[in-house]
Protein backbone atom coordinates (compact mmCIF):
# COMPACT_ATOMS: atom_id res chain seq x y z
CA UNK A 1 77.51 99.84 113.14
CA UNK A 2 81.37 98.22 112.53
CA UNK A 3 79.42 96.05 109.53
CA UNK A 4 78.46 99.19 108.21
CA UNK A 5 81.77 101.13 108.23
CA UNK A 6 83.34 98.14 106.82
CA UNK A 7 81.29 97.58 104.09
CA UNK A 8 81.51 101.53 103.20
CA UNK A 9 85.44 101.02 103.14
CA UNK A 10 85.43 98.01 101.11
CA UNK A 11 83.29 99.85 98.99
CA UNK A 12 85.61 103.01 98.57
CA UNK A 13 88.81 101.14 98.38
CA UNK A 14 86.89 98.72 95.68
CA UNK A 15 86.26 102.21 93.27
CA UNK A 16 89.88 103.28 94.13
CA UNK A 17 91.49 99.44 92.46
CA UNK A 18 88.73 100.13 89.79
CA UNK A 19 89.84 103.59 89.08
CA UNK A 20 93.47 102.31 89.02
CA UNK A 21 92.71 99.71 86.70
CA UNK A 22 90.82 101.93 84.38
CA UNK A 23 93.54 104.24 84.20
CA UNK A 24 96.41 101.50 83.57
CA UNK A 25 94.00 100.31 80.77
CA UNK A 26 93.95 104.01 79.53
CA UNK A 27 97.72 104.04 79.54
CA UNK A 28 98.50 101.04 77.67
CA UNK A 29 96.05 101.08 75.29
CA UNK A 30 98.04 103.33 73.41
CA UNK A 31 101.53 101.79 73.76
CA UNK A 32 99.73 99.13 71.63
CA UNK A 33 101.88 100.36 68.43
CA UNK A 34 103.11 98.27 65.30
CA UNK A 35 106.95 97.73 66.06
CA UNK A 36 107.68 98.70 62.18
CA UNK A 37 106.11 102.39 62.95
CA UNK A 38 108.92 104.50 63.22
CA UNK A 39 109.08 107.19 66.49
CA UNK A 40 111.01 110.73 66.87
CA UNK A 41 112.17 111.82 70.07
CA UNK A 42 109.03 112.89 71.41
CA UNK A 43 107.65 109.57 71.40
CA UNK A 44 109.78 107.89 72.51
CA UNK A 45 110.02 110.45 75.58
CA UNK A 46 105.90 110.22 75.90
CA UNK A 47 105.97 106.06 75.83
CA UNK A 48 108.70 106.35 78.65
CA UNK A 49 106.50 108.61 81.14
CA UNK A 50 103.33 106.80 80.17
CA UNK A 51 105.66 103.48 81.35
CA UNK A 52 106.84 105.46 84.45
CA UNK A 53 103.36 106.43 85.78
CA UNK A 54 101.66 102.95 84.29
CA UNK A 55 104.79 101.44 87.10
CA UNK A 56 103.94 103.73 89.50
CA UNK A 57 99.71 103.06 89.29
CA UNK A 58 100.44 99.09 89.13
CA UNK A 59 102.11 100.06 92.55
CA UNK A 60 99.45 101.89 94.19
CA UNK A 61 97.13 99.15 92.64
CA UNK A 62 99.04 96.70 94.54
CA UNK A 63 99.00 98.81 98.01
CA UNK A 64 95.15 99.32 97.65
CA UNK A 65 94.71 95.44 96.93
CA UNK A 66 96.55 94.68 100.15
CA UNK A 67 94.42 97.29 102.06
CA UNK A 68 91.54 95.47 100.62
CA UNK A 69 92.44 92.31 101.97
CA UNK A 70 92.94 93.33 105.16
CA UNK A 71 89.49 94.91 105.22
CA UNK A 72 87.79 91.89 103.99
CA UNK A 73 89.73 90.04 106.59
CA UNK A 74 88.46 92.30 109.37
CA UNK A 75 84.75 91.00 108.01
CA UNK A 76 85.55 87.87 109.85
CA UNK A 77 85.42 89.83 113.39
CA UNK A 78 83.18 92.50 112.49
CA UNK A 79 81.38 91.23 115.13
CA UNK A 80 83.55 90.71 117.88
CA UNK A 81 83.06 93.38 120.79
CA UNK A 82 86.52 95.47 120.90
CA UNK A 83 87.37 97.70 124.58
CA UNK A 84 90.95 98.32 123.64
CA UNK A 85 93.00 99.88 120.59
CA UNK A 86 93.65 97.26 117.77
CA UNK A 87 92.90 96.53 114.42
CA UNK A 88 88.93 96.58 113.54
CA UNK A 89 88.58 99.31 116.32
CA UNK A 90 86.07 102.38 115.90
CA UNK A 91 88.02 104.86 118.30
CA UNK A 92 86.23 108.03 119.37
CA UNK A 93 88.16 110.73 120.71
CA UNK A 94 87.74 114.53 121.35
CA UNK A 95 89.25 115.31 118.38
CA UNK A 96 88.04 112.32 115.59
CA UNK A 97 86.58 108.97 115.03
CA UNK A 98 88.93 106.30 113.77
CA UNK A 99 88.81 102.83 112.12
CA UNK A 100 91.50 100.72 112.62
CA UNK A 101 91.94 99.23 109.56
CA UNK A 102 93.37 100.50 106.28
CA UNK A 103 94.57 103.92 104.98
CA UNK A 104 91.43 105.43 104.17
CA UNK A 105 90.65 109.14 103.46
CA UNK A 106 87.80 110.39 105.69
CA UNK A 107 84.55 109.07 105.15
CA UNK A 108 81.03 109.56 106.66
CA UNK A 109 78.46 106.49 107.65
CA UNK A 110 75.12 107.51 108.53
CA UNK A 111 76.12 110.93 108.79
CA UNK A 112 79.39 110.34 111.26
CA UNK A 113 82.75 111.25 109.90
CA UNK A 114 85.57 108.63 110.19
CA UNK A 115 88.52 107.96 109.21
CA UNK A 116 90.50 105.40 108.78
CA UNK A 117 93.97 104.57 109.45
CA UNK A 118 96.45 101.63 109.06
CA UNK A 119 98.05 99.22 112.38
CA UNK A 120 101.20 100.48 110.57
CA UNK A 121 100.53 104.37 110.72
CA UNK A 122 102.58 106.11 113.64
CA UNK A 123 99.36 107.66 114.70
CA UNK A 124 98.15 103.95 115.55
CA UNK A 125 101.62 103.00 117.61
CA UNK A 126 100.51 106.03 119.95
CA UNK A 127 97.03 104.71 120.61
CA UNK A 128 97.57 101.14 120.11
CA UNK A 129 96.12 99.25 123.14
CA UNK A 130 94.35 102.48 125.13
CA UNK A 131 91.43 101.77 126.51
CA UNK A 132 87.90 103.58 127.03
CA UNK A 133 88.81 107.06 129.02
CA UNK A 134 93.12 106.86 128.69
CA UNK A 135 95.07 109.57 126.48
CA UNK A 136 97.66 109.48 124.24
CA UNK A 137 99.72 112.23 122.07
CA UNK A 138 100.22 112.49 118.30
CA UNK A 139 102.32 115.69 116.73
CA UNK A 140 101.71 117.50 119.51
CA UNK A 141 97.72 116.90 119.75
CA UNK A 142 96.58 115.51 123.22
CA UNK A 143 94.06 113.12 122.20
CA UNK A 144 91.02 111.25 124.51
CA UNK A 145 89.69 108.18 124.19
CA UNK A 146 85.62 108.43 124.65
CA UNK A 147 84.49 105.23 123.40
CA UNK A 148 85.52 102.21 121.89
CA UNK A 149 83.39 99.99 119.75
C-alpha cells in the first residue's frame, strides 16, 4: 500500500513542478522584447511584477523539486516495515491518516484520504517516534495513534 501512496505523491508533486514550469514559461515569454522598443510607465511597472512573481514561482519550483527528491528517496525503503513515527510512515490516528514525507495537500489512494506532511512540519516534532497505541497533542487536538504501516 506505501508503493502506492508514494507513487500517487510523486505523481501530484510531478504536475505541481510541471504547472510551475508552464507558468514561468508563460511569464517570460513575453519579457522576450526588442531592447530598441521603447516602454511608458506601465510597462515598465507590468515587466517588474511579472519579474517579481516569475522569482517567486522559480522559488516554489525549487521547494517542490526538493520535496520531490525526498519522495523519490523514500522509494528506496518503500518497503521496509515501519512501527514507529519517522519519515516514510503511514500514521493512522482518530482524527487522520498521514504520510511522512513531503508537504502534500490531502490526497485519496484507493479511496483512503491522506495527507501528507514534511519531518520538518511542527505537527511531525509532536508525533515523531510514537508508536502503535501512544498519543500526542497538536494545537490543542489530542491525537491517537491506531496503526502504523
Amino acid at each position: 500500500m506505501r508503493k502506492k501512496i508514494l507513487d500517487a505523491c510523486v505523481a501530484r508533486q510531478q504536475i505541481l513542478i510541471d504547472d510551475f514550469k508552464e507558468r514561468i514559461k508563460e511569464l517570460t515569454a513575453g519579457q522576450q522584447t526588442n531592447h530598441d522598443e521603447s516602454y511608458d510607465q506601465k510597462d515598465l511597472a507590468f515587466n517588474s511584477m511579472q519579474t517579481t512573481e516569475v522569482n517567486a514561482l522559480n522559488k516554489e519550483l525549487e521547494f517542490a523539486n526538493a520535496e520531490l527528491d525526498i519522495l523519490r528517496i523514500l522509494h528506496l525503503s518503500e518497503d521496509v516495515a515501519r512501527d514507529h513515527v519517522a519519515p516514510g510512515a503511514v500514521v493512522v490516528t482518530n482524527h487522520h491518516t498521514f504520510f511522512i514525507s513531503a508537504s502534500l495537500e490531502k490526497f485519496t489512494v484507493d479511496g483512503h484520504l491522506y495527507i501528507g506532511i514534511s519531518t520538518s512540519s511542527p505537527l511531525y516534532k509532536a508525533m515523531e517516534g510514537k508508536t502503535k497505541g501512544e498519543t500526542f497533542s497538536y494545537s490543542h487536538i489530542a491525537y491517537k495513534i491506531k496503526d502504523i504501516f
